[in-house]
C-alpha atoms as a PDB file:
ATOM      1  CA  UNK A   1     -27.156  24.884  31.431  1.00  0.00           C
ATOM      2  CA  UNK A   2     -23.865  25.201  31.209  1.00  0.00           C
ATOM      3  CA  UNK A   3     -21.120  28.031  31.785  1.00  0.00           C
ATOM      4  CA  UNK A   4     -20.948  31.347  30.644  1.00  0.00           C
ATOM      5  CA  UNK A   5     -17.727  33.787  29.936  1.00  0.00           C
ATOM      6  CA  UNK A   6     -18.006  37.816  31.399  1.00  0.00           C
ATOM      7  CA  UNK A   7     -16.060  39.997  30.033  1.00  0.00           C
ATOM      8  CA  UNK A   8     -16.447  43.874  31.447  1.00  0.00           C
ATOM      9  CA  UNK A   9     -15.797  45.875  28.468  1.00  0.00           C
ATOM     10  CA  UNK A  10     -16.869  48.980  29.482  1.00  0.00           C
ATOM     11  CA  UNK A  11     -15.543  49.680  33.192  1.00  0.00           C
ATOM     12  CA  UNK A  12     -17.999  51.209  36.170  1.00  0.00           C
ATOM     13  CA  UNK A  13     -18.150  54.816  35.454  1.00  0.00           C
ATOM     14  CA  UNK A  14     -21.333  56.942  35.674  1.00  0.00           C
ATOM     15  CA  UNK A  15     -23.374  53.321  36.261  1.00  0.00           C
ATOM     16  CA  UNK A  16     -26.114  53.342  39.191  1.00  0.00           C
ATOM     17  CA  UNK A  17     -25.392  51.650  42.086  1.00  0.00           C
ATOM     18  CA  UNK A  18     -27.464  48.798  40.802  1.00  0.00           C
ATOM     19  CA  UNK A  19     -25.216  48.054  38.391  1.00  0.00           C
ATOM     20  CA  UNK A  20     -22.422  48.557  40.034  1.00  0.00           C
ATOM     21  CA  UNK A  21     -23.407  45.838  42.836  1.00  0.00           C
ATOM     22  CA  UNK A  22     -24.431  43.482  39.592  1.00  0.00           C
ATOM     23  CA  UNK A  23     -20.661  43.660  38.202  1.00  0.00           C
ATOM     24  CA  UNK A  24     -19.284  43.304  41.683  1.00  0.00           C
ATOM     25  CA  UNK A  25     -21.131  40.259  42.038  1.00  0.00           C
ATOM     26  CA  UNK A  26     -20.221  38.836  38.593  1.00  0.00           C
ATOM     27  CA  UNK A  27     -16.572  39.635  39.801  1.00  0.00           C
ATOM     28  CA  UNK A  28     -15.943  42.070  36.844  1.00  0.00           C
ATOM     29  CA  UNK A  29     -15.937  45.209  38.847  1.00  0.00           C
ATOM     30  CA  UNK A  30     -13.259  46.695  36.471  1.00  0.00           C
ATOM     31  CA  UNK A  31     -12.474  47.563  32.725  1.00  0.00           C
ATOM     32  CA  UNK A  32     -10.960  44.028  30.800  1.00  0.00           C
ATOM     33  CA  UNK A  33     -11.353  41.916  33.956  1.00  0.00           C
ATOM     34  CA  UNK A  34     -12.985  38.728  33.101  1.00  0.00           C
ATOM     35  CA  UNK A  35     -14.989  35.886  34.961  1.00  0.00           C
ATOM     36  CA  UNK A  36     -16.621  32.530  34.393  1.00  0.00           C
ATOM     37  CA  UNK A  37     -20.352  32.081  35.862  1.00  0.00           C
ATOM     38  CA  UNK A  38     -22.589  29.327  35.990  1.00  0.00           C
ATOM     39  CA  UNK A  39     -25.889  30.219  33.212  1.00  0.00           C
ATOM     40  CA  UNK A  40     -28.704  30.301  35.586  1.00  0.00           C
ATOM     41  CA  UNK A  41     -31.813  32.959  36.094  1.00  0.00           C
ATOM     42  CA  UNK A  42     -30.257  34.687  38.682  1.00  0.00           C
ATOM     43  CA  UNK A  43     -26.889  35.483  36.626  1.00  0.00           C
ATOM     44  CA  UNK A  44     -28.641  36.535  32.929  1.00  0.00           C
ATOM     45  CA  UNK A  45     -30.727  38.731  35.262  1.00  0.00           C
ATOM     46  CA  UNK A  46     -27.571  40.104  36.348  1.00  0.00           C
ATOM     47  CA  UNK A  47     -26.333  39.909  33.108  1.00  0.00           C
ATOM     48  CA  UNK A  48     -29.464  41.717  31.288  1.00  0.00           C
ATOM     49  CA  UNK A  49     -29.419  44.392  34.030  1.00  0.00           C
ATOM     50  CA  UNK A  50     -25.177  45.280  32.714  1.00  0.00           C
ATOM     51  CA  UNK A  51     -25.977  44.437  29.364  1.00  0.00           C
ATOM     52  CA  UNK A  52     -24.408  47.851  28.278  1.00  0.00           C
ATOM     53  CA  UNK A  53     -21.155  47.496  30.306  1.00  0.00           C
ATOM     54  CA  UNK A  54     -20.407  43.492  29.227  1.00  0.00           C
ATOM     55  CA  UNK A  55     -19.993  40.755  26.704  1.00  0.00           C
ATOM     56  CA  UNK A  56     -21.162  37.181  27.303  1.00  0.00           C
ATOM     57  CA  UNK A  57     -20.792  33.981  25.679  1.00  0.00           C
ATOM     58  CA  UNK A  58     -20.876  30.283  26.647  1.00  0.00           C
ATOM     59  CA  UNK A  59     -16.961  29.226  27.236  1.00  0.00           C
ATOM     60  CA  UNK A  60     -15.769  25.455  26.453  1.00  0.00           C
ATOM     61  CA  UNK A  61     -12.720  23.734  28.352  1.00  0.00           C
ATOM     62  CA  UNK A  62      -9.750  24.721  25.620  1.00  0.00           C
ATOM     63  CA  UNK A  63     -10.082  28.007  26.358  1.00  0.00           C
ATOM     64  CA  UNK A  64     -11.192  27.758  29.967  1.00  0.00           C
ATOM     65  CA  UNK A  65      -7.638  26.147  30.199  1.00  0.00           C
ATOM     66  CA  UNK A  66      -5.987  28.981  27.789  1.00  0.00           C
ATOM     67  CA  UNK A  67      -7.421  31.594  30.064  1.00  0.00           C
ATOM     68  CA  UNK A  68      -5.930  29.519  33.849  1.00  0.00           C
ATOM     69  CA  UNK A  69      -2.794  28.941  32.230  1.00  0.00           C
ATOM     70  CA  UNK A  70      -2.195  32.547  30.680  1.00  0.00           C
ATOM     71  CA  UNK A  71      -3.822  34.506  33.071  1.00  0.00           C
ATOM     72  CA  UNK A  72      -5.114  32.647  36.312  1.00  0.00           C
ATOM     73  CA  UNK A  73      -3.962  33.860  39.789  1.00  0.00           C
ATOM     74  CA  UNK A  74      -3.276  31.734  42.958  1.00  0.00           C
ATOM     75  CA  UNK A  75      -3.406  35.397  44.925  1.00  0.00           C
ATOM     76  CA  UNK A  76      -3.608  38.760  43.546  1.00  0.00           C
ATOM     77  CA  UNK A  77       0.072  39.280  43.633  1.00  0.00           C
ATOM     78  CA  UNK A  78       1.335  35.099  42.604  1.00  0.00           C
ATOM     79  CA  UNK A  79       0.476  33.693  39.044  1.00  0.00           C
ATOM     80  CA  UNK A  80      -1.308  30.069  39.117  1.00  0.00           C
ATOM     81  CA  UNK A  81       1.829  27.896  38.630  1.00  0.00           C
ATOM     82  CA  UNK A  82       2.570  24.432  39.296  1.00  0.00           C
ATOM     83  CA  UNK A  83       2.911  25.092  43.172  1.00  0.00           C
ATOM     84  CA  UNK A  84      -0.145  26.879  43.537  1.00  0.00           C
ATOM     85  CA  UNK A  85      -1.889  23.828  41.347  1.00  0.00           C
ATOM     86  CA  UNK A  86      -0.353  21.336  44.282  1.00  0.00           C
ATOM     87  CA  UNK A  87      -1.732  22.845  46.623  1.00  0.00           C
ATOM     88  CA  UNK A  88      -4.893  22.431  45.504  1.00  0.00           C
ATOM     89  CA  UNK A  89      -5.623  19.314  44.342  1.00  0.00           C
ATOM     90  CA  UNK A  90      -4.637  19.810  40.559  1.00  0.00           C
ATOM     91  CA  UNK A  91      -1.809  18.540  38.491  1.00  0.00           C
ATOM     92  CA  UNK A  92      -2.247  21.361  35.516  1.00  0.00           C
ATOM     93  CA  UNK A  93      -4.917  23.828  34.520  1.00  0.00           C
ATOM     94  CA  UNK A  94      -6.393  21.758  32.224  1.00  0.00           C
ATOM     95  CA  UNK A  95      -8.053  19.464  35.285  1.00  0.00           C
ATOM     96  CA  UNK A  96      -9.615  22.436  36.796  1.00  0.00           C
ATOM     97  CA  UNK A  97     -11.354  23.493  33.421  1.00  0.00           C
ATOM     98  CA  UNK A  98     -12.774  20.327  33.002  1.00  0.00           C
ATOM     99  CA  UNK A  99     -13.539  19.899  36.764  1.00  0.00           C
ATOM    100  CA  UNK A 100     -15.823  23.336  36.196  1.00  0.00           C
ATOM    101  CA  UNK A 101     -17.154  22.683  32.371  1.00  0.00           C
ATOM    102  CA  UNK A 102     -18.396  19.012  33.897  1.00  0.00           C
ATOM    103  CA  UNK A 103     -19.764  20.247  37.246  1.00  0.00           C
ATOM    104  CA  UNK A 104     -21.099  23.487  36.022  1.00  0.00           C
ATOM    105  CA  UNK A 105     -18.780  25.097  39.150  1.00  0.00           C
ATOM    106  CA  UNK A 106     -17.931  28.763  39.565  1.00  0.00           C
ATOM    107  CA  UNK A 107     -14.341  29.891  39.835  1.00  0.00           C
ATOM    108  CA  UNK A 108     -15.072  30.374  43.489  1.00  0.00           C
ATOM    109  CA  UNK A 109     -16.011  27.519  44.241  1.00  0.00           C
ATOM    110  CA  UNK A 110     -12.243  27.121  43.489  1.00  0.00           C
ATOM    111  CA  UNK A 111      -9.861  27.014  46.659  1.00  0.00           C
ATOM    112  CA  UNK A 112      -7.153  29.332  46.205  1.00  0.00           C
ATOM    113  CA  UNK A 113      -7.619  30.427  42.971  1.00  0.00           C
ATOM    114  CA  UNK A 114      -8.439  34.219  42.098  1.00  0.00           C
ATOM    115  CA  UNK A 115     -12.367  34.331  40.704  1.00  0.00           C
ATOM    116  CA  UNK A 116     -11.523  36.344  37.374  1.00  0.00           C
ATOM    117  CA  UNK A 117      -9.027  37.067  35.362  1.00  0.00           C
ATOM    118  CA  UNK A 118      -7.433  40.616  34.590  1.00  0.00           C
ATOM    119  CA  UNK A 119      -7.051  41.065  30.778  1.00  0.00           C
ATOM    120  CA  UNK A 120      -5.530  43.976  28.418  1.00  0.00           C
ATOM    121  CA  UNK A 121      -6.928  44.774  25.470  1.00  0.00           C
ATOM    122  CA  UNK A 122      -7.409  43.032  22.195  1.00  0.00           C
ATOM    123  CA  UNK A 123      -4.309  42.795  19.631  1.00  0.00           C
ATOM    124  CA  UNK A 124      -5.776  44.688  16.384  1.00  0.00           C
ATOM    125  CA  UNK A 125      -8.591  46.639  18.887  1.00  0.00           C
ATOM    126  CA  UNK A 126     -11.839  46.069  18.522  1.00  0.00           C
ATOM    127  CA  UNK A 127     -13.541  45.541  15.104  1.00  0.00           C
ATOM    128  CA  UNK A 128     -17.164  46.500  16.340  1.00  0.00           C
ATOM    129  CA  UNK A 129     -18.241  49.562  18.224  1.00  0.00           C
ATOM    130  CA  UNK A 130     -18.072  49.221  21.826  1.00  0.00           C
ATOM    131  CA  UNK A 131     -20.960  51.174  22.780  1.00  0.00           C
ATOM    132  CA  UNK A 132     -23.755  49.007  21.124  1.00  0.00           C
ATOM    133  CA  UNK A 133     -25.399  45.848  21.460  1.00  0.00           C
ATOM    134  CA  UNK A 134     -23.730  42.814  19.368  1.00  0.00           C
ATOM    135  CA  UNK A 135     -27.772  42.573  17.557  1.00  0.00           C
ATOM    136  CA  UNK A 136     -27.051  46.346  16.862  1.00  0.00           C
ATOM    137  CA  UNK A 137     -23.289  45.642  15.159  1.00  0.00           C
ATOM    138  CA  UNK A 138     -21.420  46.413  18.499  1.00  0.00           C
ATOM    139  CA  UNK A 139     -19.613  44.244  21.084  1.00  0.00           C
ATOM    140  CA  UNK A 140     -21.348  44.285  23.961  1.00  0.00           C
ATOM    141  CA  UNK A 141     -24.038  41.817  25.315  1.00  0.00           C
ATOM    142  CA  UNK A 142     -24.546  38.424  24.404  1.00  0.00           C
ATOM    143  CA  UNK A 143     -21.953  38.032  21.852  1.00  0.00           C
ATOM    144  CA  UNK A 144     -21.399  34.861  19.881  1.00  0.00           C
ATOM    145  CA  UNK A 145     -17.357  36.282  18.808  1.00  0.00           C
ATOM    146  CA  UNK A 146     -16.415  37.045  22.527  1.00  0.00           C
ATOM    147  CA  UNK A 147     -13.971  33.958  22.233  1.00  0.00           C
ATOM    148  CA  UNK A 148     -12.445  35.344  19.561  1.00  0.00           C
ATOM    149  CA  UNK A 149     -12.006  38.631  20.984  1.00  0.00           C
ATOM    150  CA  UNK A 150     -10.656  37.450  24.348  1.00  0.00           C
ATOM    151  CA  UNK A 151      -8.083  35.056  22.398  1.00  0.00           C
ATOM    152  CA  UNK A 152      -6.774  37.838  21.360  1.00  0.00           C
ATOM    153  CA  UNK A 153      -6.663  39.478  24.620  1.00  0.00           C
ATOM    154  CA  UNK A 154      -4.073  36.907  25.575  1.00  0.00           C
END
């Protein structure tokens, strides 16, 4: 068990509702907006059911802390800085990605910090096609190169 990155690839459009309630709940309702989850039943049956919307990988701490540092939110309007980290509990990012990659923790469980992360799109684009499967040479799904890609998203 361990922790797994979302990345929504493919926004909400023309999905059922089903679907729809499945990204909401994985906290990638929109296109580029990524999240970390915890790698239980529940979430890969999430996960299965928007296979054709995301990508998913395992994440490990460096880039856990790449992602809080570059692109973490204390609010929706206020990047995570080193007042927000104060406040709760933290002296850098780096403690809280080891805090969640040691205690298999959700970014909610998180006070005050935003549960995903809004992302633009990959320097160079994509080199797969974004409308299959990675086992059918596309992007989406459970994708071993995700890290790659979302490095390059920052």
């Amino acid at each position: 068990m361990g922790l797994l990155l979302v990345v929504n690839l493919h926004g909400a459009i023309n999905s059922s509702s089903a679907v729809r309630d499945a990204l909401q709940q994985l906290k990638v309702k929109r296109k580029f907006s990524a999240s970390v989850v915890g790698d239980d039943s529940p979430t890969l049956g999430m996960l299965k059911l928007c296979k054709d919307y995301v990508a998913w990988s395992p994440v490990d701490a460096q880039l856990l802390t790449e992602l809080l540092e570059k692109k973490g939110m204390a609010s929706t309007t206020r990047p995570l800085d080193a007042d927000a980290l104060k406040k709760m509990g933290f002296k850098k990012a780096g403690d809280i990605a080891q805090k969640m990659v040691k205690e298999q923790m959700r970014m909610s469980a998180v006070d005050g910090l935003v549960p995903y992360f809004r992302l633009p799109p990959p320097k160079g684009g994509f080199k797969r096609s974004l409308r299959r499967q990675y086992t059918e040479k596309g992007t989406l799904g459970a994708n071993p190169n995700l890290q790659e890609i979302v490095r390059r998203m920052l």
